[in-house]
C-alpha atoms as a PDB file:
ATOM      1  CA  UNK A   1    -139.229 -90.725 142.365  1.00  0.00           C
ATOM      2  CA  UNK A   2    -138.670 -88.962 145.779  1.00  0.00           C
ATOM      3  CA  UNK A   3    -135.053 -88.274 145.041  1.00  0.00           C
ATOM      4  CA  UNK A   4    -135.692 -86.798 141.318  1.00  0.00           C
ATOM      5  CA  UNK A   5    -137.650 -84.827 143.189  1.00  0.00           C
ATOM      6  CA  UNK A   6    -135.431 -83.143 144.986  1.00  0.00           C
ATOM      7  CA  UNK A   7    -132.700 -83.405 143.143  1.00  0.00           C
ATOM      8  CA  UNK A   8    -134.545 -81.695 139.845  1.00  0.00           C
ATOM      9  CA  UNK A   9    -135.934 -78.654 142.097  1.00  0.00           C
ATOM     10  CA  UNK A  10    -133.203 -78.264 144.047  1.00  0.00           C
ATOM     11  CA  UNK A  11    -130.747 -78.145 141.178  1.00  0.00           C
ATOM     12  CA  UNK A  12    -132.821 -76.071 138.652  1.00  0.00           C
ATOM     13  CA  UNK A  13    -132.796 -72.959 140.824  1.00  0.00           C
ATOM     14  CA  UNK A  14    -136.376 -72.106 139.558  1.00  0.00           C
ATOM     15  CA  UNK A  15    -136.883 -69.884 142.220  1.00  0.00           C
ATOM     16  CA  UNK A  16    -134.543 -66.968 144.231  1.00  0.00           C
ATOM     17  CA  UNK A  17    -134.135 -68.977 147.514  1.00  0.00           C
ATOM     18  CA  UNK A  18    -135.471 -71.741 148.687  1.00  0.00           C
ATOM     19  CA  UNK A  19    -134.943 -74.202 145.716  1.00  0.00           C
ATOM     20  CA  UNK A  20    -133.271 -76.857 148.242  1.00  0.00           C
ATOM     21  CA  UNK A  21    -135.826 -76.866 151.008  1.00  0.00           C
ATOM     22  CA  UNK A  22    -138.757 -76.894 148.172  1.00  0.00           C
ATOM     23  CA  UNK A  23    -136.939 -79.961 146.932  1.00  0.00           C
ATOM     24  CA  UNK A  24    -136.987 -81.523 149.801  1.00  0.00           C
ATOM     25  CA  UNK A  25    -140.066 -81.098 151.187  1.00  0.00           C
ATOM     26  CA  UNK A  26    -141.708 -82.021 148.230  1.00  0.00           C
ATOM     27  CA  UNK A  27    -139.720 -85.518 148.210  1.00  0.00           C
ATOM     28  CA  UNK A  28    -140.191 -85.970 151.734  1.00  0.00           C
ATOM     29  CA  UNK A  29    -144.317 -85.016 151.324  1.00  0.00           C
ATOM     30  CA  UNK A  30    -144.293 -87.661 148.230  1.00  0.00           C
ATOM     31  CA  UNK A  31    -142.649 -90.462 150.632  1.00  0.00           C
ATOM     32  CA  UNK A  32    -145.173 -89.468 153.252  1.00  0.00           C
ATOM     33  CA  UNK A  33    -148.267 -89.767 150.953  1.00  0.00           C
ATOM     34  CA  UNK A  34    -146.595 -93.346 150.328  1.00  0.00           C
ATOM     35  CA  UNK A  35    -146.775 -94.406 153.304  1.00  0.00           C
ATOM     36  CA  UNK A  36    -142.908 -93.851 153.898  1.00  0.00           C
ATOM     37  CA  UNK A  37    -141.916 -91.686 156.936  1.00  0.00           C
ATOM     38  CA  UNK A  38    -138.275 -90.460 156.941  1.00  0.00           C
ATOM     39  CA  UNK A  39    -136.112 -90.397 160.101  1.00  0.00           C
ATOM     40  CA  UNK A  40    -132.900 -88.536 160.367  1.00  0.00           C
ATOM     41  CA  UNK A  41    -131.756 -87.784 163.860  1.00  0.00           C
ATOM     42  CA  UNK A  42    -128.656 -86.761 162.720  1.00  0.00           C
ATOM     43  CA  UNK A  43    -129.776 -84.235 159.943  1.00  0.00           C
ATOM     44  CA  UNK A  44    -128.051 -86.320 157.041  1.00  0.00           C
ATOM     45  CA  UNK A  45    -130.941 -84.661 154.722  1.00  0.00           C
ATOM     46  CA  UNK A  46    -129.760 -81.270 155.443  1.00  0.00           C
ATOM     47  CA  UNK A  47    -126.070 -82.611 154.285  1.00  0.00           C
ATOM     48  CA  UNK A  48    -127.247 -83.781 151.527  1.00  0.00           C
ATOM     49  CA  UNK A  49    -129.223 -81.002 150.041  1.00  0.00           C
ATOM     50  CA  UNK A  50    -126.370 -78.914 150.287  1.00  0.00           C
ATOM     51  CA  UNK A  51    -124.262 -81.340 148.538  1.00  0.00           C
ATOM     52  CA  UNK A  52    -126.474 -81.721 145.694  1.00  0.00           C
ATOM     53  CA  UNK A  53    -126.634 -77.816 145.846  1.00  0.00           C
ATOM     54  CA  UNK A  54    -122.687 -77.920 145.265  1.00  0.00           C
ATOM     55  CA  UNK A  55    -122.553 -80.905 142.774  1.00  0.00           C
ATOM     56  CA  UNK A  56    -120.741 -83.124 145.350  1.00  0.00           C
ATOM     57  CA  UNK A  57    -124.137 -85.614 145.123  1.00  0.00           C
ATOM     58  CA  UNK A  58    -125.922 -87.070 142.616  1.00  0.00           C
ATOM     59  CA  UNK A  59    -129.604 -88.231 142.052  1.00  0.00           C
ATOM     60  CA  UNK A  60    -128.868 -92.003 142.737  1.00  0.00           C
ATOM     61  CA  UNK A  61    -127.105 -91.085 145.783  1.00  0.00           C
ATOM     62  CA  UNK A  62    -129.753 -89.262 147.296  1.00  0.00           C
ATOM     63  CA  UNK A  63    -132.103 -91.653 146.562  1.00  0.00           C
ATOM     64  CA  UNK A  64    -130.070 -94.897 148.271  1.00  0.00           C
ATOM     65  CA  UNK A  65    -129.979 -92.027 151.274  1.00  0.00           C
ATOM     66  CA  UNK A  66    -133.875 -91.952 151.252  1.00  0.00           C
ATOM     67  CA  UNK A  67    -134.037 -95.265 151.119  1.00  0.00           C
ATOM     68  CA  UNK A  68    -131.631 -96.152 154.262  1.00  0.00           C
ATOM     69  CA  UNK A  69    -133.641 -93.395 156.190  1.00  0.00           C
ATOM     70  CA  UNK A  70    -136.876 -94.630 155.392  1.00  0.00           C
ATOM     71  CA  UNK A  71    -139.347 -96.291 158.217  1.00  0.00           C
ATOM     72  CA  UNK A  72    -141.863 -97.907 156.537  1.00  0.00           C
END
């Protein structure tokens, strides 16, 4: 659910700027009101919003990157 999330908002380009980091931080707010708390010391999130902003990710992908980042 996190990862449609982001992926959705981030590839609709609702808004002028800011589509990716809405995205996110609304998947990473619904993993944190879960009980999920993401960790990425090496920014892979930031990697991967750009890559779903260029088509070079898809949905799935992102989420099986959520889920290897997640701290539960």
């Amino acid at each position: 659910m996190a990862a449609a999330y982001a992926f959705h908002i981030a590839e609709s380009q609702s808004f002028i700027d800011g589509n990716k980091r809405v995205g996110l931080n609304a998947a990473l707010l619904f993993l944190d009101l879960n009980g999920f708390v993401i960790l990425d010391p090496e920014e892979l999130l930031f990697e991967a919003m750009i890559a779903i902003g260029t088509r070079r990710m898809t949905k799935p992908e992102l989420a099986r990157l959520l889920r290897d980042l997640a701290d539960v």
